[in-house]
Protein backbone atom coordinates (compact mmCIF):
# COMPACT_ATOMS: atom_id res chain seq x y z
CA UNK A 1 -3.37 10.16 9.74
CA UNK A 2 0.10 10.88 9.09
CA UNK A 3 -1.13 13.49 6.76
CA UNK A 4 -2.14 15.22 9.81
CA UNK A 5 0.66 15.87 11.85
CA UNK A 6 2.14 17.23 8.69
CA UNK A 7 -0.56 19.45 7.82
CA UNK A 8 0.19 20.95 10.87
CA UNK A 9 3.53 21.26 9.90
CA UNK A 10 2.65 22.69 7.02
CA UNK A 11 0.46 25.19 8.59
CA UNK A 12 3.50 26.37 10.78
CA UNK A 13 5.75 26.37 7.74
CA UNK A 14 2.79 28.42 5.89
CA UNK A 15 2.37 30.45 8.93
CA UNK A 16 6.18 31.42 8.58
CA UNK A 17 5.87 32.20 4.91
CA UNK A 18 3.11 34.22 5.58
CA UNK A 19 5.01 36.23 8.27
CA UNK A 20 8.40 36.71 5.63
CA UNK A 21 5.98 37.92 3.13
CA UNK A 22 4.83 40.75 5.03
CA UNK A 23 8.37 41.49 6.12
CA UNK A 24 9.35 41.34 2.29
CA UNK A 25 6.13 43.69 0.94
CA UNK A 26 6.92 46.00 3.76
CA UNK A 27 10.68 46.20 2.74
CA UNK A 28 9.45 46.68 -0.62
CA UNK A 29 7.12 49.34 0.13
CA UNK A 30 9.36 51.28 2.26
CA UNK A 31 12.68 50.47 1.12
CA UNK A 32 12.01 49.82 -2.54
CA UNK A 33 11.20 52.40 -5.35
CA UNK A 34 7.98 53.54 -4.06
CA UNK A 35 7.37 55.29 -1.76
CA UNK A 36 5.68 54.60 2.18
CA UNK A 37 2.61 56.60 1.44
CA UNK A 38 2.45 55.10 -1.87
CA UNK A 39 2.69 51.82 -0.45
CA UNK A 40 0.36 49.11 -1.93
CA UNK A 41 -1.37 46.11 -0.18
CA UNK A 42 -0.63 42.81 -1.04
CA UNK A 43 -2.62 39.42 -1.95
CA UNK A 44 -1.16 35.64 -1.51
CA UNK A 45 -1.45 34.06 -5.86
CA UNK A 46 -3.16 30.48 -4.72
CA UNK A 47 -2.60 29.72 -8.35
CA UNK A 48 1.41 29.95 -7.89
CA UNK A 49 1.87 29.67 -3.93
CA UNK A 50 2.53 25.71 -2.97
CA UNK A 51 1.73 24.32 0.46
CA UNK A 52 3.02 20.92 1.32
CA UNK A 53 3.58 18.01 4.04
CA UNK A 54 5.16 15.41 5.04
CA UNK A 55 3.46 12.76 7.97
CA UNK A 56 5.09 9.50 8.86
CA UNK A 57 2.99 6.31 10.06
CA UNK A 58 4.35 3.09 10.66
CA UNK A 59 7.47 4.88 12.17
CA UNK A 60 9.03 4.75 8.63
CA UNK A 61 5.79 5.17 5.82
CA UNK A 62 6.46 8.77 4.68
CA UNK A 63 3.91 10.36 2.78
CA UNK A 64 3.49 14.07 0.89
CA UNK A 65 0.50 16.21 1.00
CA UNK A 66 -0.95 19.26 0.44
CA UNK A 67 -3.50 22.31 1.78
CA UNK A 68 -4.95 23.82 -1.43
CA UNK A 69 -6.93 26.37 -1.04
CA UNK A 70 -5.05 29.20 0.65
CA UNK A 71 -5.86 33.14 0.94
CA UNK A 72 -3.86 35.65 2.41
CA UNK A 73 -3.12 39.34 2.51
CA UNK A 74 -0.29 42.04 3.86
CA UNK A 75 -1.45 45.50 4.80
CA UNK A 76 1.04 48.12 4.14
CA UNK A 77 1.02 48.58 8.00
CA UNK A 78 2.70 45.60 8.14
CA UNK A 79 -0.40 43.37 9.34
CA UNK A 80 -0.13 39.93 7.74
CA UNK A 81 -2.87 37.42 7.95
CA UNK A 82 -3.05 33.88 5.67
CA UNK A 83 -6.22 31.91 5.93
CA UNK A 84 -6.23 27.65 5.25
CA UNK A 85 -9.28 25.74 4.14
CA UNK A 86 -8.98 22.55 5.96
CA UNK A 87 -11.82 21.45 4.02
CA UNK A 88 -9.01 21.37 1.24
CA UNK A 89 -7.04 18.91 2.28
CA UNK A 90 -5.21 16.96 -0.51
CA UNK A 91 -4.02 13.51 0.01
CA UNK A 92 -4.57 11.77 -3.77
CA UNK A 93 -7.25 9.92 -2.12
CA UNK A 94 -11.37 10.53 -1.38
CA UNK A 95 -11.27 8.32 1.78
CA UNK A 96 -8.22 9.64 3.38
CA UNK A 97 -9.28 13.31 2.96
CA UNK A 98 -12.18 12.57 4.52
CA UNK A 99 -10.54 10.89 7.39
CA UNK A 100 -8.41 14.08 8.03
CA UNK A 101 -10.85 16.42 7.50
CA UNK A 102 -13.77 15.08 9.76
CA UNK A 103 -11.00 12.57 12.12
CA UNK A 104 -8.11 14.97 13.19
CA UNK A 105 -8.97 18.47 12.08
CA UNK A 106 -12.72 18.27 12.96
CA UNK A 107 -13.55 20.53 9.92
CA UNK A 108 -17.29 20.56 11.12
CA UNK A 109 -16.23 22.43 14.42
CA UNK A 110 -12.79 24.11 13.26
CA UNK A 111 -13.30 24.36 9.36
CA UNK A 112 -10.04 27.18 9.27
CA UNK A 113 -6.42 27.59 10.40
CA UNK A 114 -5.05 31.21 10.18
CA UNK A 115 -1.18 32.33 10.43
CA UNK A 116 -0.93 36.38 11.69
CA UNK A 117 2.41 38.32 11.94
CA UNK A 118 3.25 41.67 12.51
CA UNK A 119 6.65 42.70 10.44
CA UNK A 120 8.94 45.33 11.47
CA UNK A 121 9.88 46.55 7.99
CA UNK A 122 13.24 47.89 9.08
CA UNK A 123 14.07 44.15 9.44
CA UNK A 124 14.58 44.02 5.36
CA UNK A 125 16.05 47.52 4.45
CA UNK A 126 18.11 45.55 2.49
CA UNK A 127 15.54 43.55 0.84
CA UNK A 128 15.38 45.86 -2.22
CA UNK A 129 19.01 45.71 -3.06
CA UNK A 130 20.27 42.48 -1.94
CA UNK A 131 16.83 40.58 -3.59
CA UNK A 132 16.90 37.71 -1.08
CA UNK A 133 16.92 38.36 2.32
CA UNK A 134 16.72 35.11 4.72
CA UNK A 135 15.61 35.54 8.27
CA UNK A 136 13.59 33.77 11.07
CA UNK A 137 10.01 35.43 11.78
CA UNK A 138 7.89 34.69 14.71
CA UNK A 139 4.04 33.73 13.96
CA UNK A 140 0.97 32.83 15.35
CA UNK A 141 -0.61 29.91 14.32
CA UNK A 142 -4.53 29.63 15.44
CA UNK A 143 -5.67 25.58 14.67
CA UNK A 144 -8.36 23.69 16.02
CA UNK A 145 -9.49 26.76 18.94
CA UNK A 146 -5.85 26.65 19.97
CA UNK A 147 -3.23 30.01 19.41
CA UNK A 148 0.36 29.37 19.81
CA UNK A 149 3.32 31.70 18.91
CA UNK A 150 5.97 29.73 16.47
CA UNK A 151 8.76 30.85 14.49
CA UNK A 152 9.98 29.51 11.24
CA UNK A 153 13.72 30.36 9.23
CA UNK A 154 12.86 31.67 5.69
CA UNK A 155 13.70 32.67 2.63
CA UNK A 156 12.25 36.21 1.32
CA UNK A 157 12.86 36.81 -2.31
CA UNK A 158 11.67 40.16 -4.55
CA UNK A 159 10.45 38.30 -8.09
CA UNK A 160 9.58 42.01 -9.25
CA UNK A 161 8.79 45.41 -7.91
CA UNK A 162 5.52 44.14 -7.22
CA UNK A 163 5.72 40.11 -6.72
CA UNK A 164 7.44 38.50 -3.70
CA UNK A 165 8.36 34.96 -2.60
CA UNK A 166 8.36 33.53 0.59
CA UNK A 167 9.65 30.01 1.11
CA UNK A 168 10.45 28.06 3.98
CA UNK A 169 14.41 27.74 3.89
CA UNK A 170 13.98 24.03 5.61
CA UNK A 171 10.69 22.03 6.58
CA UNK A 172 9.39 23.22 9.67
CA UNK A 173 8.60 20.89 12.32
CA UNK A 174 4.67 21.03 13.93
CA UNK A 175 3.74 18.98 17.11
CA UNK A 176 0.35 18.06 17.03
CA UNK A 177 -0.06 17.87 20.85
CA UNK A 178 0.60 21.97 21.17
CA UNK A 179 -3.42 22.58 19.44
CA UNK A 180 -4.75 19.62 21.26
CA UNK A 181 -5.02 16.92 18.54
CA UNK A 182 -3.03 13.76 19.66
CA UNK A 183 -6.69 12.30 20.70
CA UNK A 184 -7.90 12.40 17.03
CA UNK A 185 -4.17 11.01 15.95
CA UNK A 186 -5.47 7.67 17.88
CA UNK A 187 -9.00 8.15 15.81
CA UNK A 188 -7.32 8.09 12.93
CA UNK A 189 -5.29 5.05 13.42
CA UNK A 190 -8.31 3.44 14.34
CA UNK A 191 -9.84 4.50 11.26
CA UNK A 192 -7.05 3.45 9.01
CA UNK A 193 -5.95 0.19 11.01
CA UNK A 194 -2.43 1.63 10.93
CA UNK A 195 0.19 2.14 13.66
CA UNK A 196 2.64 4.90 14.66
CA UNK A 197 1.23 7.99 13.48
CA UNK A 198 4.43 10.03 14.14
CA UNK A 199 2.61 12.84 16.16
CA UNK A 200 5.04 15.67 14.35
CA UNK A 201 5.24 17.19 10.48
CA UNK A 202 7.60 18.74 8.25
CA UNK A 203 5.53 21.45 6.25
CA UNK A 204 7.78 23.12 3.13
CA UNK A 205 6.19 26.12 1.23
CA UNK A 206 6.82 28.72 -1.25
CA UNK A 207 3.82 31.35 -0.86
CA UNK A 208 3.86 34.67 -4.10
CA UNK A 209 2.51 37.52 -3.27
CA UNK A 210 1.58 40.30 -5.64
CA UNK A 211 1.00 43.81 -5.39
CA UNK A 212 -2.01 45.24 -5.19
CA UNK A 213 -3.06 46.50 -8.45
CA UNK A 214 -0.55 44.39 -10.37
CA UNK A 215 -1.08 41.60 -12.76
CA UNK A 216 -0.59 38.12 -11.76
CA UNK A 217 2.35 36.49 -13.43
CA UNK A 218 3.62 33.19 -13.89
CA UNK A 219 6.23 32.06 -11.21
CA UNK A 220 8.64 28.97 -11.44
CA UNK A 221 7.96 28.19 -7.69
CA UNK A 222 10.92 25.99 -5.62
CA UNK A 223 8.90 24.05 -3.23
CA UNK A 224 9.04 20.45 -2.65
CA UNK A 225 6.16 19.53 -4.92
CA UNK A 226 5.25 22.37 -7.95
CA UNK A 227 2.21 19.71 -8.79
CA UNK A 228 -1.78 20.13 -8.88
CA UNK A 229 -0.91 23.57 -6.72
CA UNK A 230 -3.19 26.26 -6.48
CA UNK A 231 -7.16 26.21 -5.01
CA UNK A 232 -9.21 22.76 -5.43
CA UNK A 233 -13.01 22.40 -5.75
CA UNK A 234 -14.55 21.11 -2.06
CA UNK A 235 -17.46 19.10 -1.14
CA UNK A 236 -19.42 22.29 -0.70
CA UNK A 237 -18.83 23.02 -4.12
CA UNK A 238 -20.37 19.83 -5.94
CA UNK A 239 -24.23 19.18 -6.46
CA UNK A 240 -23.87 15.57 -5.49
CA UNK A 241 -21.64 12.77 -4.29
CA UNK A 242 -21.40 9.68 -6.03
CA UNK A 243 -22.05 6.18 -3.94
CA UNK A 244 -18.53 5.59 -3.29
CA UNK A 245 -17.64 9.21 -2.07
CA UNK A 246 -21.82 8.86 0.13
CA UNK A 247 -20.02 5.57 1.82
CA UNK A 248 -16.90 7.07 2.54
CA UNK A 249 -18.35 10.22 4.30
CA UNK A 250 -20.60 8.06 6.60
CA UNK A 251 -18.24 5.47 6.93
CA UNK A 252 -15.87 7.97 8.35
CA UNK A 253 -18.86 10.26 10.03
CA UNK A 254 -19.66 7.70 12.60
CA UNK A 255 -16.27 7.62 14.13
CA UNK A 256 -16.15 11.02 15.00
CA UNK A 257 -18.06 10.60 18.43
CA UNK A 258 -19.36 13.88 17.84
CA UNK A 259 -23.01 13.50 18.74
CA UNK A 260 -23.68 14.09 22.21
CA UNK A 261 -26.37 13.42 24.38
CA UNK A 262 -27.28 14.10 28.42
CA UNK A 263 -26.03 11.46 30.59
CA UNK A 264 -29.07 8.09 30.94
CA UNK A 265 -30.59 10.51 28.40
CA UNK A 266 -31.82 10.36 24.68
CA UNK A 267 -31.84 14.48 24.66
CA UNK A 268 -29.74 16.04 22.17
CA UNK A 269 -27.14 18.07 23.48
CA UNK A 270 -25.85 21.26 21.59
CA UNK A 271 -22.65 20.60 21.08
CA UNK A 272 -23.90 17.82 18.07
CA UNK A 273 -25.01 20.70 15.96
CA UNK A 274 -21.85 21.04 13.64
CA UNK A 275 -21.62 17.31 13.02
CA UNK A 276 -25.46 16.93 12.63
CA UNK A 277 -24.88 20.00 10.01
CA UNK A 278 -22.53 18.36 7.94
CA UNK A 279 -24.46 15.04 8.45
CA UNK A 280 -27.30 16.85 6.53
CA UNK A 281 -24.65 18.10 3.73
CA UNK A 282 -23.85 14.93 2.95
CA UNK A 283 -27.39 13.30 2.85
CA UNK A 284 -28.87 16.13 0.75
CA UNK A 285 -25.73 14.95 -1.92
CA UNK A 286 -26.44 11.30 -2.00
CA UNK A 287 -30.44 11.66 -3.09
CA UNK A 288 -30.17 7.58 -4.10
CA UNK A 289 -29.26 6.63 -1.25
CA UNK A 290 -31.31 5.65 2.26
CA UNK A 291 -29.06 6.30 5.71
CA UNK A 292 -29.94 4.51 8.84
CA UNK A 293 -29.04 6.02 12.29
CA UNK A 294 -27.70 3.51 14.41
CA UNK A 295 -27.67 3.79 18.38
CA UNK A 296 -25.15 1.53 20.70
CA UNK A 297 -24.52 1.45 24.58
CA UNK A 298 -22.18 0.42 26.54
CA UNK A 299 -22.52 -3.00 28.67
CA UNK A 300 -24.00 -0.75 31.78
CA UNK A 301 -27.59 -1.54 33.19
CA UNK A 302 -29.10 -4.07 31.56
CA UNK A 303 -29.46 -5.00 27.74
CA UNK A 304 -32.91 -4.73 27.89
CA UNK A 305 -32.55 -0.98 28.91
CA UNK A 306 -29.57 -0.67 26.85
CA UNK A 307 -31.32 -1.36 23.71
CA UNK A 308 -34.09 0.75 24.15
CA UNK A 309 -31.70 3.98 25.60
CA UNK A 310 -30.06 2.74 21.95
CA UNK A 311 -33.58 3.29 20.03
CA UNK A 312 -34.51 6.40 21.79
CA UNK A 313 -30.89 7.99 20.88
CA UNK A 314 -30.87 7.05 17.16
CA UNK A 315 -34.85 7.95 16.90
CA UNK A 316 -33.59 11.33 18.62
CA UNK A 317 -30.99 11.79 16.04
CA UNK A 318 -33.09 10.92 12.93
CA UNK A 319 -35.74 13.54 13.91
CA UNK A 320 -33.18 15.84 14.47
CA UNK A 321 -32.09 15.70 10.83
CA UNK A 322 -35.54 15.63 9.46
CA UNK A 323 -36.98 18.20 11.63
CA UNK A 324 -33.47 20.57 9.13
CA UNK A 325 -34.94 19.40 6.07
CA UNK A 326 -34.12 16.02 5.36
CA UNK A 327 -36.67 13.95 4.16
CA UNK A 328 -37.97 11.12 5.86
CA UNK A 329 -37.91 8.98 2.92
CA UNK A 330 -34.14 9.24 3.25
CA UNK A 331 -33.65 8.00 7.24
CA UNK A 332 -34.45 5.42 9.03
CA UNK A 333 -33.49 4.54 12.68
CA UNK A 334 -32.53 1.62 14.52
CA UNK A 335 -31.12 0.41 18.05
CA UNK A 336 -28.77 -2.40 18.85
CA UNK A 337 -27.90 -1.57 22.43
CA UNK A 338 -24.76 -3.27 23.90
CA UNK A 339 -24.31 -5.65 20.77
CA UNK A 340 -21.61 -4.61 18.35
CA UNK A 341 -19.07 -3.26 20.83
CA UNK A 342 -16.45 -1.56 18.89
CA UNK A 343 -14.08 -2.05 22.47
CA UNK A 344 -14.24 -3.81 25.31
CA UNK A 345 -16.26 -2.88 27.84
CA UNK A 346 -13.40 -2.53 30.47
CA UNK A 347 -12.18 0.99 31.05
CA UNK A 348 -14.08 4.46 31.34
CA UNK A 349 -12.14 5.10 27.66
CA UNK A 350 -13.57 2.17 25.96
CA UNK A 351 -17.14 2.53 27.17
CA UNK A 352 -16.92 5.60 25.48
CA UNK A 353 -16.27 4.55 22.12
CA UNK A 354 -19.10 1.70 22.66
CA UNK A 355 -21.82 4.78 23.59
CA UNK A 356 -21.74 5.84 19.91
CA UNK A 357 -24.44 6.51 16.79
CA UNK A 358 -23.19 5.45 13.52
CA UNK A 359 -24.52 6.31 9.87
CA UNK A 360 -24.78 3.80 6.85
CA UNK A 361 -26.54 3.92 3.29
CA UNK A 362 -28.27 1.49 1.12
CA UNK A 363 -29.90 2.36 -2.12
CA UNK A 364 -33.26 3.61 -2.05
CA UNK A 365 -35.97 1.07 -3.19
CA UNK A 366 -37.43 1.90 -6.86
């Protein structure tokens, strides 16, 4: 949870980096021994660029964390563009990447953040002589269907004639609630059963970039954290889950709230496609296992009606991921109506979170 609001931190920081590493390249090209029409494009290293974050829960708890797989380019126009894989966040632990992946940045709606910036080479004339050059550059940041224009102070160095570094000078400071996200700060907390998700991160990164052309060389990067950097295998990438990692997906699936369905109504609305999708990942990479759809209601109507609106909703949902492939071996459905409230029944808020389907797994019989 606290991993969140720094990631977004550490997208802003990253977002800065990205924007000083154009500038940088573009001083190079045009300022350094080569010449503007000779000018080369530029690539961000993932295997030497380091991303990191800082979230705080518990109003004191700080933990450090990291974005891994990261792409990103600079035209020699001077058009700079980095691209994060949210599906890459790193926080040591299975269950708590999970939680930020599918909990705050929604990864099955929003699965990217990407950092532009336009540099004005003229800004670093100096770069090629002086070798550092430190400077604020504005950015935009595009998270979770949100764009917002940011700045960040940092720190452009010139490794070679054809590798640059771009480091954040000091962490940069992201507010969650400018892309929308303090609702899935709460879902987290939930989730985790902690308290005081501070809803603001310190992001610290030192991004190389290398010519295009040139061969990739080791750097001695000075980020926070020079540890397990550079990209990380995702879920898409592995043939199967194994039980724990099936458990900790559902587990964390059914608190997303993101299957939707017509008011009174057991129709399927649209808008659960990406969760049902990634629903369907996860199944098809935990063949052992059997997942039951569960429907609740709130304490409306009557529980009679309830529990049947319950059946209809989970039946709804099961067919939904059979009718994509998954076999019917694999899902079963079940409705419990009001029963199981995960809030009390008191405010429009907490009806919400009672109107919910959840997913769990049991081993298959032999």
């Amino acid at each position: 949870m606290f991993e969140i609001v720094a990631f977004w931190q550490k997208l802003r920081a990253k977002a800065a980096a990205f924007g000083v590493v154009l500038a940088a390249l573009l001083g190079l090209l045009i300022f350094g021994s080569q010449t503007a029409s000779a000018a080369p494009n530029w690539t961000l290293d993932p295997s030497a660029s380091v991303l990191t974050y800082q979230s705080v829960k518990k109003n004191t708890i700080v933990e450090t964390n990291k974005i891994r797989n990261i792409t990103g380019t600079l035209s020699s126009a001077g058009d700079a563009k980095i691209s994060f894989d949210l599906n890459s966040v790193d926080t040591g632990v299975d269950l708590r990447n999970v939680r930020m992946r599918f909990l705050f940045f929604e990864t099955f709606t929003y699965p990217t953040a990407e950092v532009t910036a336009k540099v004005d080479p003229a800004a670093f004339a100096d770069l090629a002589t002086k070798r550092r050059v430190k400077t604020t550059l504005p950015f935009r940041l595009s998270l979770h269907g949100v764009d917002k224009d940011l700045e960040a102070s940092v720190v452009v160095t010139m490794i070679s004639d054809t590798q640059v570094s771009v480091a954040s000078e000091a962490p940069v400071a992201v507010h969650v609630e400018d892309f929308g996200l303090l609702p899935n700060i709460d879902k987290l907390q939930q989730a985790a059963n902690v308290t005081n998700i501070v809803p603001t991160a310190s992001v610290s990164f030192d991004f190389v970039f290398n010519a295009e052309g040139a061969k990739p060389a080791a750097v001695q990067t000075v980020a926070a954290s020079t540890t397990e950097v550079g990209p990380v295998a995702t879920d898409a990438a592995k043939s199967n889950f194994n039980d724990e990692e099936c458990l900790n997906r559902f587990a964390v699936l059914s608190r997303t709230g993101a299957i939707y369905f017509r008011q009174a109504s057991a129709r399927l609305d649209a808008k659960s496609r990406p969760l049902l999708a990634e629903v369907e990942g996860v199944v098809g990479k935990c063949p052992t296992l059997k997942v039951e759809v569960s429907g609740y209601t709130d304490s409306d109507g009557s529980p009679e009606a309830n529990k049947a609106l319950s059946e209809r909703r989970a039946q709804a949902v099961a067919d939904a991921l059979v009718a994509d492939g998954v076999p019917r071996s694999q899902i079963s459905s079940a409705g419990y109506g009001e029963d199981k409230p995960v809030a009390a029944n008191d405010t429009p808020k907490n009806k919400a979170l009672n109107r919910r389907i959840e997913f769990s797994a049991t081993k298959l019989a032999n």
